[in-house]
N, C-alpha and C. Protein backbone atom coordinates (compact mmCIF):
# COMPACT_ATOMS: atom_id res chain seq x y z
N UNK A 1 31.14 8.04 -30.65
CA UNK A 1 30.60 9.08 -29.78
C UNK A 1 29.10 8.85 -29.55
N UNK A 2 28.49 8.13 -30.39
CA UNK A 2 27.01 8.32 -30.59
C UNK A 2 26.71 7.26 -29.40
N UNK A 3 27.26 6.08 -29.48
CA UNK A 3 27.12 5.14 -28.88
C UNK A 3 27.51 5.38 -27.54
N UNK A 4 28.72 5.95 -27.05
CA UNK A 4 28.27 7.04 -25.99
C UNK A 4 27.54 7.32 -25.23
N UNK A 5 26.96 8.03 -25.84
CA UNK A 5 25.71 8.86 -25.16
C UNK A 5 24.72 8.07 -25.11
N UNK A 6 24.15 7.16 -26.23
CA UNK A 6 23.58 5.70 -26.28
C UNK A 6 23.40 5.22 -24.85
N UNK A 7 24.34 4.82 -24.43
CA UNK A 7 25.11 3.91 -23.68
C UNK A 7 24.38 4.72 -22.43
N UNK A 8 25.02 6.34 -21.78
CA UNK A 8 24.52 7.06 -21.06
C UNK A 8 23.51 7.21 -20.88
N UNK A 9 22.45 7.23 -21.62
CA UNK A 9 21.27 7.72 -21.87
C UNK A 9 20.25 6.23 -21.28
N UNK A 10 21.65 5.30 -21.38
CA UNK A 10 20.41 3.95 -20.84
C UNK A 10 20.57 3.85 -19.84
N UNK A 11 21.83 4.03 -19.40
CA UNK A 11 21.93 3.70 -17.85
C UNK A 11 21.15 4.29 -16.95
N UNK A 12 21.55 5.98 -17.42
CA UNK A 12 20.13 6.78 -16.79
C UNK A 12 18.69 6.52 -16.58
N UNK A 13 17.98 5.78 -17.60
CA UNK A 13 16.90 5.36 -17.60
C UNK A 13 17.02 4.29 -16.57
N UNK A 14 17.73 3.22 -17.02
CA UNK A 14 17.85 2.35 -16.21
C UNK A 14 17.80 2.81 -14.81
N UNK A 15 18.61 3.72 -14.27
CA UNK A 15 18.82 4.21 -12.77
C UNK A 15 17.40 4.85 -12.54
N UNK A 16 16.94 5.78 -13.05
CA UNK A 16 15.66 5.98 -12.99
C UNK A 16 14.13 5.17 -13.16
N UNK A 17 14.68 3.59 -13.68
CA UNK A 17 13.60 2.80 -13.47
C UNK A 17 13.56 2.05 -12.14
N UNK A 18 14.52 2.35 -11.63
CA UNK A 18 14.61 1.57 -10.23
C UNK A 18 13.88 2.30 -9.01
N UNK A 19 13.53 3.87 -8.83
CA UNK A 19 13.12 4.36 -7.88
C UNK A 19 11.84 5.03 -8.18
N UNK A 20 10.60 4.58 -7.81
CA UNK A 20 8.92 4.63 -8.07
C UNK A 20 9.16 6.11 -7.20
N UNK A 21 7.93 6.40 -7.63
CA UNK A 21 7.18 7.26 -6.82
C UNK A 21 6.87 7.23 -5.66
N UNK A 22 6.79 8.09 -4.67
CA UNK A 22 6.69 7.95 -3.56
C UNK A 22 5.36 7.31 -3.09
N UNK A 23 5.12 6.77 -1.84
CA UNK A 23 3.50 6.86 -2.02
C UNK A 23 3.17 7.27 -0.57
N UNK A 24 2.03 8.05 -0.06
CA UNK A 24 2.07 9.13 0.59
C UNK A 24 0.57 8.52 1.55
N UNK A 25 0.50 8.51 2.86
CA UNK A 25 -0.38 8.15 3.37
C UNK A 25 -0.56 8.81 4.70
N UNK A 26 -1.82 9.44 5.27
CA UNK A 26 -1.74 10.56 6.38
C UNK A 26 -2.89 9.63 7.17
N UNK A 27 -2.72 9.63 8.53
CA UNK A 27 -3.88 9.12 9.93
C UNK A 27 -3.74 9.56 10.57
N UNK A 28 -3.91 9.07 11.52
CA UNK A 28 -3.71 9.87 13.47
C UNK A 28 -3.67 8.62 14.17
N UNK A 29 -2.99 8.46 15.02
CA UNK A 29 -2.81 7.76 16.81
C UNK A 29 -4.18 8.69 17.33
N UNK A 30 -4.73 7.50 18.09
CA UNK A 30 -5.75 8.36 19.19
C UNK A 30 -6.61 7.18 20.27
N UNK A 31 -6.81 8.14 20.96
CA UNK A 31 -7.44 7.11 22.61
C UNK A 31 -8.78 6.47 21.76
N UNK A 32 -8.53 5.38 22.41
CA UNK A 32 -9.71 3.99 21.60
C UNK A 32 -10.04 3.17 23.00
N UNK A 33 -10.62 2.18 23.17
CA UNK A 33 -11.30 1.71 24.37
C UNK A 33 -11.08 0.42 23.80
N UNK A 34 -9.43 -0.15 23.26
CA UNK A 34 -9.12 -1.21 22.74
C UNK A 34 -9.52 -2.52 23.18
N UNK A 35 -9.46 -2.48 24.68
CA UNK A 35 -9.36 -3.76 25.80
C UNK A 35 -10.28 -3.78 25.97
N UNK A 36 -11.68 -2.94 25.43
CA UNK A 36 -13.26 -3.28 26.12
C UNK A 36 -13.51 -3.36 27.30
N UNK A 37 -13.07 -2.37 28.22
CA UNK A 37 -13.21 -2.46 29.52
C UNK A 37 -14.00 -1.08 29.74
N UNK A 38 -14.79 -0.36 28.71
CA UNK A 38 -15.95 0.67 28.66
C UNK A 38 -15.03 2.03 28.72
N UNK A 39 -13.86 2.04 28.98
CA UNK A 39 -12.90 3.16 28.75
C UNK A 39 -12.19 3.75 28.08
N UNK A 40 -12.19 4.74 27.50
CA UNK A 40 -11.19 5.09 26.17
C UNK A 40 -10.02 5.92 26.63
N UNK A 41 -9.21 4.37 27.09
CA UNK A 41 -7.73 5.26 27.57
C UNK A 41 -7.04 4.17 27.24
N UNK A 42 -6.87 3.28 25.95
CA UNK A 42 -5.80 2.72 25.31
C UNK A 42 -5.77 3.88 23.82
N UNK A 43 -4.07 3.41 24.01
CA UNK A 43 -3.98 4.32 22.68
C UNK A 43 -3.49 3.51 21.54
N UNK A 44 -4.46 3.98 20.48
CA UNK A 44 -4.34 3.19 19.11
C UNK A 44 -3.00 3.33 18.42
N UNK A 45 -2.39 2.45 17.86
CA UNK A 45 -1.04 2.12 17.25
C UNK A 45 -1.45 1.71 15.69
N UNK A 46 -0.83 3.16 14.81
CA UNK A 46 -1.91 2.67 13.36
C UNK A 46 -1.27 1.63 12.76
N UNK A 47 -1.39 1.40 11.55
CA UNK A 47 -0.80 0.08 10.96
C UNK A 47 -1.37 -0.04 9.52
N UNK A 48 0.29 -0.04 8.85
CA UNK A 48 -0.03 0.15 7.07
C UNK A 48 0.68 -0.82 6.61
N UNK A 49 -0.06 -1.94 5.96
CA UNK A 49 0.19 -2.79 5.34
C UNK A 49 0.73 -2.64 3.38
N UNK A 50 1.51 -3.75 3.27
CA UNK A 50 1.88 -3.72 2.06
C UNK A 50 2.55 -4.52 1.67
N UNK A 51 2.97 -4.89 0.16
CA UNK A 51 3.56 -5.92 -0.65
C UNK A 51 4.54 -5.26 -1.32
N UNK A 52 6.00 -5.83 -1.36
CA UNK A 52 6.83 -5.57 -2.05
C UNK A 52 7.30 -6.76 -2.73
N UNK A 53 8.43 -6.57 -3.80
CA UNK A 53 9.05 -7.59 -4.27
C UNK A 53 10.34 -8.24 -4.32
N UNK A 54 11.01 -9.08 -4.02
CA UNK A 54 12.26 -9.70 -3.70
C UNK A 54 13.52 -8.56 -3.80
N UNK A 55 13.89 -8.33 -2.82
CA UNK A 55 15.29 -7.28 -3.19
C UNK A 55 15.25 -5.32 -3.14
N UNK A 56 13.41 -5.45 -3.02
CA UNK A 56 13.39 -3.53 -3.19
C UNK A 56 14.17 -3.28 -1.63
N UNK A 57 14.28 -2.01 -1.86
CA UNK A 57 14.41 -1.44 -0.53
C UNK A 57 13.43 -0.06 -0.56
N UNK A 58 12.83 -0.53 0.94
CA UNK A 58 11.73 1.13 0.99
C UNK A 58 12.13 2.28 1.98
N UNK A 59 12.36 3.13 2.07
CA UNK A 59 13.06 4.25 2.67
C UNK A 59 11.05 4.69 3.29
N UNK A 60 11.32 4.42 4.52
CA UNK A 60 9.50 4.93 5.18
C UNK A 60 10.43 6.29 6.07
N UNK A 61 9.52 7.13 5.85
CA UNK A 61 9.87 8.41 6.57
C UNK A 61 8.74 9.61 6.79
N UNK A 62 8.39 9.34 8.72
CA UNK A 62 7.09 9.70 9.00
C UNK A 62 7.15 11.45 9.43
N UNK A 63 6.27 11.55 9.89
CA UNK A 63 5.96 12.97 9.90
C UNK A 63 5.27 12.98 11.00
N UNK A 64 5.53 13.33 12.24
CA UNK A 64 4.44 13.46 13.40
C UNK A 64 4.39 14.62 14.17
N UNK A 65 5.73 15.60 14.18
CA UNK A 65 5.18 16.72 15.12
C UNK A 65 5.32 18.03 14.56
N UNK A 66 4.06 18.68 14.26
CA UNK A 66 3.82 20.06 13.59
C UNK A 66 4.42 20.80 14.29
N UNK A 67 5.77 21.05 14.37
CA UNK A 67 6.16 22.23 15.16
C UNK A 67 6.84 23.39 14.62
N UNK A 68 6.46 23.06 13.36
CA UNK A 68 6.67 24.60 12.84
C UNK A 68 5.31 25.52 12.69
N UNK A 69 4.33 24.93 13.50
CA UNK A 69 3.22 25.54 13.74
C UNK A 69 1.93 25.95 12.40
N UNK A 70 2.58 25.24 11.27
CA UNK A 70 2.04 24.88 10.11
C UNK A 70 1.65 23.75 9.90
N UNK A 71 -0.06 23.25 9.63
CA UNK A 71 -0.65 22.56 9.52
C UNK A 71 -0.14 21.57 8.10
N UNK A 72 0.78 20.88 8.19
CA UNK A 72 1.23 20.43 7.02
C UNK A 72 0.73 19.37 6.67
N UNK A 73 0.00 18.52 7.30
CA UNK A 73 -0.91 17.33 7.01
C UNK A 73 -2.54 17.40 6.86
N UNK A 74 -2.78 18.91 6.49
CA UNK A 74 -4.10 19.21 6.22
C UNK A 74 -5.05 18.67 7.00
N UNK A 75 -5.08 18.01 8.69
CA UNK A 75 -6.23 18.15 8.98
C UNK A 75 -6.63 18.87 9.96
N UNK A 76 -6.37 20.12 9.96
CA UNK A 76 -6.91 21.07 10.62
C UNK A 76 -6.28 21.14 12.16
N UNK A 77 -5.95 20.18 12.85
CA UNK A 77 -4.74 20.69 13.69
C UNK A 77 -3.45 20.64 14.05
N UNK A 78 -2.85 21.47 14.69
CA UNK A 78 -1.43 21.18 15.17
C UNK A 78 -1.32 20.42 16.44
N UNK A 79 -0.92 19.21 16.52
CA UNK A 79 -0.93 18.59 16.93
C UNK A 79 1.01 17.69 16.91
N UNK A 80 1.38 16.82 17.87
CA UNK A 80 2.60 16.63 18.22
C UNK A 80 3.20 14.96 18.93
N UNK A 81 3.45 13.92 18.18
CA UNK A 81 4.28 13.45 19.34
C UNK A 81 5.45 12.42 19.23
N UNK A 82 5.79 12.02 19.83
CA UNK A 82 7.21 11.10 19.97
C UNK A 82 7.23 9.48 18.76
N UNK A 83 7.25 9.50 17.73
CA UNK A 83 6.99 8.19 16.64
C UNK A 83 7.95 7.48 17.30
N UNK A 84 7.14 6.11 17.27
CA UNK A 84 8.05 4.90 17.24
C UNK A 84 7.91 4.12 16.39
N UNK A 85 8.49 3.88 15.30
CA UNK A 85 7.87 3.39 14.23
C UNK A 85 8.69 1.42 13.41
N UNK A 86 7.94 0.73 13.84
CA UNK A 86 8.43 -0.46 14.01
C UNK A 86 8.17 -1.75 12.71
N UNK A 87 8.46 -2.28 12.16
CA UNK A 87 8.14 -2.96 10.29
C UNK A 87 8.19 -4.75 11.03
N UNK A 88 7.44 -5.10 10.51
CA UNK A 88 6.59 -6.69 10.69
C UNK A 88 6.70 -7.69 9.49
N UNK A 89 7.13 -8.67 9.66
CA UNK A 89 6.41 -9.54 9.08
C UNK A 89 6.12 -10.59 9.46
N UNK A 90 5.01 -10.91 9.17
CA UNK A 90 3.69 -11.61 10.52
C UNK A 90 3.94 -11.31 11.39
N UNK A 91 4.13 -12.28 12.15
CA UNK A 91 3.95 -12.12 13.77
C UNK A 91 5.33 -11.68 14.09
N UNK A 92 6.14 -11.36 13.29
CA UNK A 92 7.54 -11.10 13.79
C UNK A 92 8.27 -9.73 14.03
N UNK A 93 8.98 -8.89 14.66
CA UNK A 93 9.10 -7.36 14.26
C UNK A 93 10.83 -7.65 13.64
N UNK A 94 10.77 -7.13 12.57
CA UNK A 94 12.03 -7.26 11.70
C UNK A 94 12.66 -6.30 12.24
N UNK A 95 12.21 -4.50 12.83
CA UNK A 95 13.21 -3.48 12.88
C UNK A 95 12.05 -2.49 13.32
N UNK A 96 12.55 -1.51 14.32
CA UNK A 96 12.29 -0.66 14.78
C UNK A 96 13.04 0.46 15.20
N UNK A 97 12.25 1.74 15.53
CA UNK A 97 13.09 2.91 15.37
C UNK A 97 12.30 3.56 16.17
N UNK A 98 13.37 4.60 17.09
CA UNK A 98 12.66 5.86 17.90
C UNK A 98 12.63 7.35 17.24
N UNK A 99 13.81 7.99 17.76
CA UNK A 99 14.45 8.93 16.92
C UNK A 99 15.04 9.01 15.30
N UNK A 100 15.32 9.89 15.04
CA UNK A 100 16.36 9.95 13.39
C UNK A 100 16.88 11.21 13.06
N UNK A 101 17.73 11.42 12.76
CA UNK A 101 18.58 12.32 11.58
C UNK A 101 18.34 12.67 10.21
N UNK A 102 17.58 11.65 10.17
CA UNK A 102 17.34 11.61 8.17
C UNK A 102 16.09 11.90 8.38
N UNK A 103 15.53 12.58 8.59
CA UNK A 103 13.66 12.75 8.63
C UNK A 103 13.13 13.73 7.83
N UNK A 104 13.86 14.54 7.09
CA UNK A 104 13.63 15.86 7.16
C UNK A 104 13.32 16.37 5.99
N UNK A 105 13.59 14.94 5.04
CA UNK A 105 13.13 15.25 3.30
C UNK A 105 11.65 15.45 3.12
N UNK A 106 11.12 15.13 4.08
CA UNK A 106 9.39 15.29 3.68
C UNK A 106 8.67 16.43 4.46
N UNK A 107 9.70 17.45 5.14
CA UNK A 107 9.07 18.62 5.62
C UNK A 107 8.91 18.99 7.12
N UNK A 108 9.74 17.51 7.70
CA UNK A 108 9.72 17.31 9.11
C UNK A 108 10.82 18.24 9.65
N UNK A 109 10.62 18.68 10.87
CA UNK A 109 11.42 19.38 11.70
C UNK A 109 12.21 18.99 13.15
N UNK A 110 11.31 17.72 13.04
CA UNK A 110 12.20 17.29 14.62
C UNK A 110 12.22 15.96 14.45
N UNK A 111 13.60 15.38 15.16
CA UNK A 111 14.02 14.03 15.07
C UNK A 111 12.95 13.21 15.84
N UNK A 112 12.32 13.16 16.14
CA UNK A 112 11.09 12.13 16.74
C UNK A 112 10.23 11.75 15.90
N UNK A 113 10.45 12.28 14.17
CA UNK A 113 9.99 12.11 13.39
C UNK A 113 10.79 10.66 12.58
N UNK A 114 10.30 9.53 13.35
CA UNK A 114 11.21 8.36 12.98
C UNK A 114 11.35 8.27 11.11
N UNK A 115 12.06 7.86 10.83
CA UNK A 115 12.82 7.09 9.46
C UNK A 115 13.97 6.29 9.06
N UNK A 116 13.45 5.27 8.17
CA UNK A 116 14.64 4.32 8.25
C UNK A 116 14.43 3.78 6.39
N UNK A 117 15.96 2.98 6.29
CA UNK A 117 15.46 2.38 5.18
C UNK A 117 15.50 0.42 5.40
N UNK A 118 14.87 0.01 4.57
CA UNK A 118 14.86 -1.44 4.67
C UNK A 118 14.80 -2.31 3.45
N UNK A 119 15.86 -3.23 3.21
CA UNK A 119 15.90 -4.11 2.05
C UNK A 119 15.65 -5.74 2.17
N UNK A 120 14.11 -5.70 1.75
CA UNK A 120 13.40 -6.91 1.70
C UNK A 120 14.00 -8.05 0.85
N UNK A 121 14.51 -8.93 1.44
CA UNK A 121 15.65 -10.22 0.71
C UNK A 121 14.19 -11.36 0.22
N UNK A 122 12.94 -11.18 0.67
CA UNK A 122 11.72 -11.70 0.01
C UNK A 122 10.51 -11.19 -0.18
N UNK A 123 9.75 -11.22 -1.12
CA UNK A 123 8.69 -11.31 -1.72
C UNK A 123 7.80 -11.15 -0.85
N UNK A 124 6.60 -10.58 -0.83
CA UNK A 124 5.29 -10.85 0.22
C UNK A 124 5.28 -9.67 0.81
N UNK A 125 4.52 -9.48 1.93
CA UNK A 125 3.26 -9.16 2.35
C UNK A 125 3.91 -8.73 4.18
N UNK A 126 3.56 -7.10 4.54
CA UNK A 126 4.53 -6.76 5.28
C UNK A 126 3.80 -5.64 6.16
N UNK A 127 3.59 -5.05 7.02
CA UNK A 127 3.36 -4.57 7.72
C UNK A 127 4.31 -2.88 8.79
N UNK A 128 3.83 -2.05 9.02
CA UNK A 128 4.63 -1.16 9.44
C UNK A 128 3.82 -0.45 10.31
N UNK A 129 4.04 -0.02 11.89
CA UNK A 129 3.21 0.82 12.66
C UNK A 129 4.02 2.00 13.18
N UNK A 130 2.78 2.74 13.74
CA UNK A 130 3.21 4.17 14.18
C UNK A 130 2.68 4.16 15.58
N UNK A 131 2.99 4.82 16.50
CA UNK A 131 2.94 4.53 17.69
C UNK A 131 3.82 6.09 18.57
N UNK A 132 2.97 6.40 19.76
CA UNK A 132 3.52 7.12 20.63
C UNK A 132 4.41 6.62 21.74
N UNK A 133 5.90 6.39 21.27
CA UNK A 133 7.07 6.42 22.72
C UNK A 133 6.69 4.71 22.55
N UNK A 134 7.74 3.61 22.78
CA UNK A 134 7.73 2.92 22.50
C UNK A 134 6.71 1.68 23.09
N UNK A 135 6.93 0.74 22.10
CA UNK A 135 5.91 -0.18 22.55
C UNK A 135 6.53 -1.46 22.39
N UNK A 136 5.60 -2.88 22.76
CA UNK A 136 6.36 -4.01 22.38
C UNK A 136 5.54 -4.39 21.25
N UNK A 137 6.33 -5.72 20.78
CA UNK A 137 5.50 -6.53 19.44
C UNK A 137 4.26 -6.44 19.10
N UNK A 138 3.81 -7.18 20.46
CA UNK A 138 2.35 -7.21 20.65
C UNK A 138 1.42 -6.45 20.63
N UNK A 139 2.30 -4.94 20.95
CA UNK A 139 1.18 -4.20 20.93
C UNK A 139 0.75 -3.79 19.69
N UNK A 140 2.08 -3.47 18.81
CA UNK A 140 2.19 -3.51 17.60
C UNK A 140 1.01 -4.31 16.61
N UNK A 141 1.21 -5.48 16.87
CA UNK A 141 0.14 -6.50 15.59
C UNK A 141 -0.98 -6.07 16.07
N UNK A 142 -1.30 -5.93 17.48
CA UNK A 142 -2.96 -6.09 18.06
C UNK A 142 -3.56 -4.59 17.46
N UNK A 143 -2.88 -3.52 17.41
CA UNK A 143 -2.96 -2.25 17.31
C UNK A 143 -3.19 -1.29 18.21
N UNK A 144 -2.93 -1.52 19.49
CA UNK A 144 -2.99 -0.28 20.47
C UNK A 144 -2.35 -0.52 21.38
N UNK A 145 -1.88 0.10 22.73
CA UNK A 145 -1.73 -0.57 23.91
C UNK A 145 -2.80 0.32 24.96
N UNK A 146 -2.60 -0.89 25.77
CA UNK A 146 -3.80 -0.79 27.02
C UNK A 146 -3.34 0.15 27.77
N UNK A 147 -4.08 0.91 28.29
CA UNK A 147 -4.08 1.92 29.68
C UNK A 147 -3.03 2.49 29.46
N UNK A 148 -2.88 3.43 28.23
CA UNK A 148 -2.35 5.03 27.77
C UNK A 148 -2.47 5.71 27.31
N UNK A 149 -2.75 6.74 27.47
CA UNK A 149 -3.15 7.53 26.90
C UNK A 149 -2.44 8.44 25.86
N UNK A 150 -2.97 9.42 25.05
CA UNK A 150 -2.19 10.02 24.32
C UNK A 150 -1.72 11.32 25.14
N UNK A 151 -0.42 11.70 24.70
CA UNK A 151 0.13 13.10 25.09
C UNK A 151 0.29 13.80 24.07
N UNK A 152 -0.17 15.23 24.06
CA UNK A 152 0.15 15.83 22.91
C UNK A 152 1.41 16.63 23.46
N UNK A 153 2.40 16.25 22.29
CA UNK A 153 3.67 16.90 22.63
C UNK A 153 3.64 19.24 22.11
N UNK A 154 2.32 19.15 21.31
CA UNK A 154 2.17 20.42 21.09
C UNK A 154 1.53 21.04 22.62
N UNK A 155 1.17 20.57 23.19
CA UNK A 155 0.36 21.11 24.75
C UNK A 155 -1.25 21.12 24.63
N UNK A 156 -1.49 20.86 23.79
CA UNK A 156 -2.83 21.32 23.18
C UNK A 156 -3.90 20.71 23.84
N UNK A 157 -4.02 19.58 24.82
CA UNK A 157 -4.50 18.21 25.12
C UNK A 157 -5.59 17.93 24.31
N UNK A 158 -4.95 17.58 23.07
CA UNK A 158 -5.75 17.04 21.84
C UNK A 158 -5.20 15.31 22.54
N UNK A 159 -6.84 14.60 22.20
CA UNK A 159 -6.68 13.06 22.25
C UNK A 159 -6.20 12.22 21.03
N UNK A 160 -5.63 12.98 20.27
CA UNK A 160 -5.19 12.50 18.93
C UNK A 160 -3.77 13.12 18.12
N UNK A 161 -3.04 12.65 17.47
CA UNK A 161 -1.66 12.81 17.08
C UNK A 161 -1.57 12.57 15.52
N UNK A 162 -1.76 13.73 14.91
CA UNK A 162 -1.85 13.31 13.23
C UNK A 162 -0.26 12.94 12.83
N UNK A 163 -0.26 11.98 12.11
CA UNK A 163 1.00 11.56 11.26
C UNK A 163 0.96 11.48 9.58
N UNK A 164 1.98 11.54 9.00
CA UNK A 164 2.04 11.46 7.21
C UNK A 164 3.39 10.28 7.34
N UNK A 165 3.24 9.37 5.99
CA UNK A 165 4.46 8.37 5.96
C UNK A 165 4.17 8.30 4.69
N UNK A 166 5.46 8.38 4.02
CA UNK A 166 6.21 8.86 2.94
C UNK A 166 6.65 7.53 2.58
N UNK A 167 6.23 6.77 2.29
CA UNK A 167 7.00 5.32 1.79
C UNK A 167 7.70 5.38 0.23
N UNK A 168 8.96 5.23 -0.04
CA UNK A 168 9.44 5.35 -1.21
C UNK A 168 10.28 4.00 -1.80
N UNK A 169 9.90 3.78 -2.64
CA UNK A 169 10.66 2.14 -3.05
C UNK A 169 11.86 2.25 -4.44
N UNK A 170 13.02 1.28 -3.94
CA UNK A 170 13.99 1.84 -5.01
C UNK A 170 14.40 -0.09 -5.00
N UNK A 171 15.02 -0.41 -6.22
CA UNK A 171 15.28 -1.85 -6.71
C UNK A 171 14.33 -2.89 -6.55
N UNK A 172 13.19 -2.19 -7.11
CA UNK A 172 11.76 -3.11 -6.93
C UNK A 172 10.59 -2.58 -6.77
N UNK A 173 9.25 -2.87 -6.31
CA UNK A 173 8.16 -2.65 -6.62
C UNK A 173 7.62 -2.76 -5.07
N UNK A 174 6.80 -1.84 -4.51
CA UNK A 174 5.90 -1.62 -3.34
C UNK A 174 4.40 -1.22 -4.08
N UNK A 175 3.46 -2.01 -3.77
CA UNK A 175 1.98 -2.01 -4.06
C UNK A 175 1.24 -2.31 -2.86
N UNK A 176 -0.22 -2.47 -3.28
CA UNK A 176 -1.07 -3.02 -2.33
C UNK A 176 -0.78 -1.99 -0.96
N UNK A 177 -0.63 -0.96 -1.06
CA UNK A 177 -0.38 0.24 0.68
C UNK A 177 -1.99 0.40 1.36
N UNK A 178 -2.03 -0.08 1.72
CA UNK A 178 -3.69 0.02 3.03
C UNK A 178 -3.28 0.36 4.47
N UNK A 179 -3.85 1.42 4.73
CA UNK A 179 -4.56 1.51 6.15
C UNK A 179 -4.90 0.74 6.93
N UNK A 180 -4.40 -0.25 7.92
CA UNK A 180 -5.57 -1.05 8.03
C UNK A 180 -6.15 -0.33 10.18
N UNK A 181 -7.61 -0.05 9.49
CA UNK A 181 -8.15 0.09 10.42
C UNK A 181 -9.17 -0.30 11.75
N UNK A 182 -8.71 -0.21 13.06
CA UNK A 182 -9.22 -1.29 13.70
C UNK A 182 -10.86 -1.20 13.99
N UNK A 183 -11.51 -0.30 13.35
CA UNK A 183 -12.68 0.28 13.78
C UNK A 183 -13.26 1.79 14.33
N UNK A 184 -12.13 1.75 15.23
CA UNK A 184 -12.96 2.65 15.94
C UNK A 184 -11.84 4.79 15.36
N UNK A 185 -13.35 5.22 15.32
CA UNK A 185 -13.05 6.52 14.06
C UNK A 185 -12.33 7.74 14.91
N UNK A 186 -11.58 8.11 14.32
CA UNK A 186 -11.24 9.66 14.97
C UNK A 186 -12.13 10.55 14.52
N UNK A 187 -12.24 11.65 15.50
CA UNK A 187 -13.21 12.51 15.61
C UNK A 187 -12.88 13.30 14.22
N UNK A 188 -13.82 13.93 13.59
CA UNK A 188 -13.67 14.81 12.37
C UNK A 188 -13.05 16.03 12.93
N UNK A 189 -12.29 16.68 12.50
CA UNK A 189 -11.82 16.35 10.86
C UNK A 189 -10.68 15.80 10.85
N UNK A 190 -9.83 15.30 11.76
CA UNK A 190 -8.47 14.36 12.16
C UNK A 190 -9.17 12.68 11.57
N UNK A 191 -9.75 12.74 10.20
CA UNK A 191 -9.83 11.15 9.77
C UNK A 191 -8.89 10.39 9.56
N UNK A 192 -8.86 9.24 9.44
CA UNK A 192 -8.16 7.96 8.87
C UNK A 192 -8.06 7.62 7.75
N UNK A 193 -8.95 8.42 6.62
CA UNK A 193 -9.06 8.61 5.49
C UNK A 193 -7.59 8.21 4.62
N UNK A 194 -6.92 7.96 3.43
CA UNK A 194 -5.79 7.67 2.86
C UNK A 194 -5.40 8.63 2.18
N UNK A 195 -4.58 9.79 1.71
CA UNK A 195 -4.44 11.16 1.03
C UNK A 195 -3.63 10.60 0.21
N UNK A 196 -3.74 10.89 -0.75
CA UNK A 196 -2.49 10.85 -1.90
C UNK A 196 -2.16 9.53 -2.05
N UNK A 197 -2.66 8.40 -1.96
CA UNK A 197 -1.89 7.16 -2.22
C UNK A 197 -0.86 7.08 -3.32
N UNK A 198 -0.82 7.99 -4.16
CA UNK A 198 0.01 8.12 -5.21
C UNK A 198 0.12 6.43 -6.36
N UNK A 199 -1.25 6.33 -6.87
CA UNK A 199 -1.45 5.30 -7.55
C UNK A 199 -0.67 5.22 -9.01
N UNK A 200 -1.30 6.36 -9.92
CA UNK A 200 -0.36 6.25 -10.55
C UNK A 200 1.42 6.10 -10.36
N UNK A 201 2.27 6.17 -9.09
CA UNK A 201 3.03 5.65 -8.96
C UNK A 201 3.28 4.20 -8.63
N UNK A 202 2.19 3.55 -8.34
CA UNK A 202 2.18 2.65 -7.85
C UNK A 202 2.34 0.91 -9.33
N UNK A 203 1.15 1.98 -10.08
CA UNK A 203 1.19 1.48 -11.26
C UNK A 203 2.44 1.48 -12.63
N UNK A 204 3.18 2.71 -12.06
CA UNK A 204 3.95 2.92 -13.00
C UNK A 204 5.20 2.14 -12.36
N UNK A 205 5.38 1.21 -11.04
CA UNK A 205 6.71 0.71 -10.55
C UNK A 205 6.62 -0.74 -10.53
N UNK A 206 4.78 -1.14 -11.19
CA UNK A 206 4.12 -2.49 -11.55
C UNK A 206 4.79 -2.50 -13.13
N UNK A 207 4.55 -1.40 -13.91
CA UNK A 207 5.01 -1.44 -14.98
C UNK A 207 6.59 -1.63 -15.00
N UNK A 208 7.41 -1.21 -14.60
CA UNK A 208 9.10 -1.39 -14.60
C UNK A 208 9.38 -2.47 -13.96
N UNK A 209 8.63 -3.00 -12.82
CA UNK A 209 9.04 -4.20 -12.54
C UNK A 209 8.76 -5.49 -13.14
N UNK A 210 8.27 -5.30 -14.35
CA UNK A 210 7.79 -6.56 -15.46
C UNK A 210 8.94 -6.88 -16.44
């Protein structure tokens, strides 16, 4: 009997060493003057880089339109719009997504709140963007596309679209999560800033994966 529960008691652990902590990262989409043509009517396409390890799978699940009229990404507005949310590696787009069904574990209310899951068969160094209504590759790696502007799907005609992405890793290890930003700043208080990276999770899924 003892051995049993023994037995139970590991597997559990075991099953519970496989799925880290979430790790939690908030920005905004917003009009940038990407193409240098003195105009700020390309719209920026953010882009969060990261490293996983042979075999995890990461369940990314974004957050873009406040329409329960609650400021749930703490930066001060309600704001709204259509995610397209597309995963890279290098120059390549592995998978992309418009809509979803599954969005809704992190507080989201409407399917335009893209999410998907994905199981990395290698090692390295990976990429994931957010984007208003779809885009191609290119626009993707470069980070914006030319001559569009943002729509706020709340009505608000805010030039900016706050998002949260929920990245969660299960049969392996996700580290190294950055922002990567192309320069140019959103207006305060809608920053680019990183919230919650959730390090100690990050560290504790470095530790199980040893």
């Amino acid at each position: 009997m003892f051995k049993k529960v023994l037995l139970a008691c590991s597997l559990a652990l075991s099953t519970a060493a496989t799925l880290a902590a979430p790790v939690v990262v908030n920005g905004a989409i917003h009009n940038i003057d990407g193409d240098h043509d003195g105009l700020v009517d390309d719209l920026k396409i953010s882009r969060v880089a990261f490293d996983v390890t042979a075999g995890t799978t990461v369940f990314f699940d974004s957050m873009v339109w406040e329409a329960t009229h609650v400021d749930l990404n703490g930066d001060g507005f309600l704001t709204g719009f259509d995610n397209y949310m597309a995963l890279f590696s290098g120059g390549s787009m592995l998978t992309a997504q418009d809509d979803s069904g599954i969005t809704y574990g992190d507080g989201s209310v409407h399917g335009y709140d893209s999410a998907y899951s994905y199981t990395f068969a290698n090692a390295g160094s990976y990429m994931i963007s957010l984007g208003q209504l779809i885009y191609s590759a290119a626009d993707g790696l470069q980070g914006f596309q030319a001559d569009r502007a943002f729509f706020d799907y709340e009505g608000n005609n805010d030039s900016f679209g706050a998002w949260r992405l929920t990245m969660t890793a299960s049969n392996g290890s996700l580290s190294n999560v950055t922002a990567l930003d192309d320069g140019n700043r959103v207006p305060e208080p809608a920053s680019l800033a990183l919230l919650g990276l959730g390090l100690a999770g990050l560290a504790a899924s470095r530790r199980k994966a040893r």
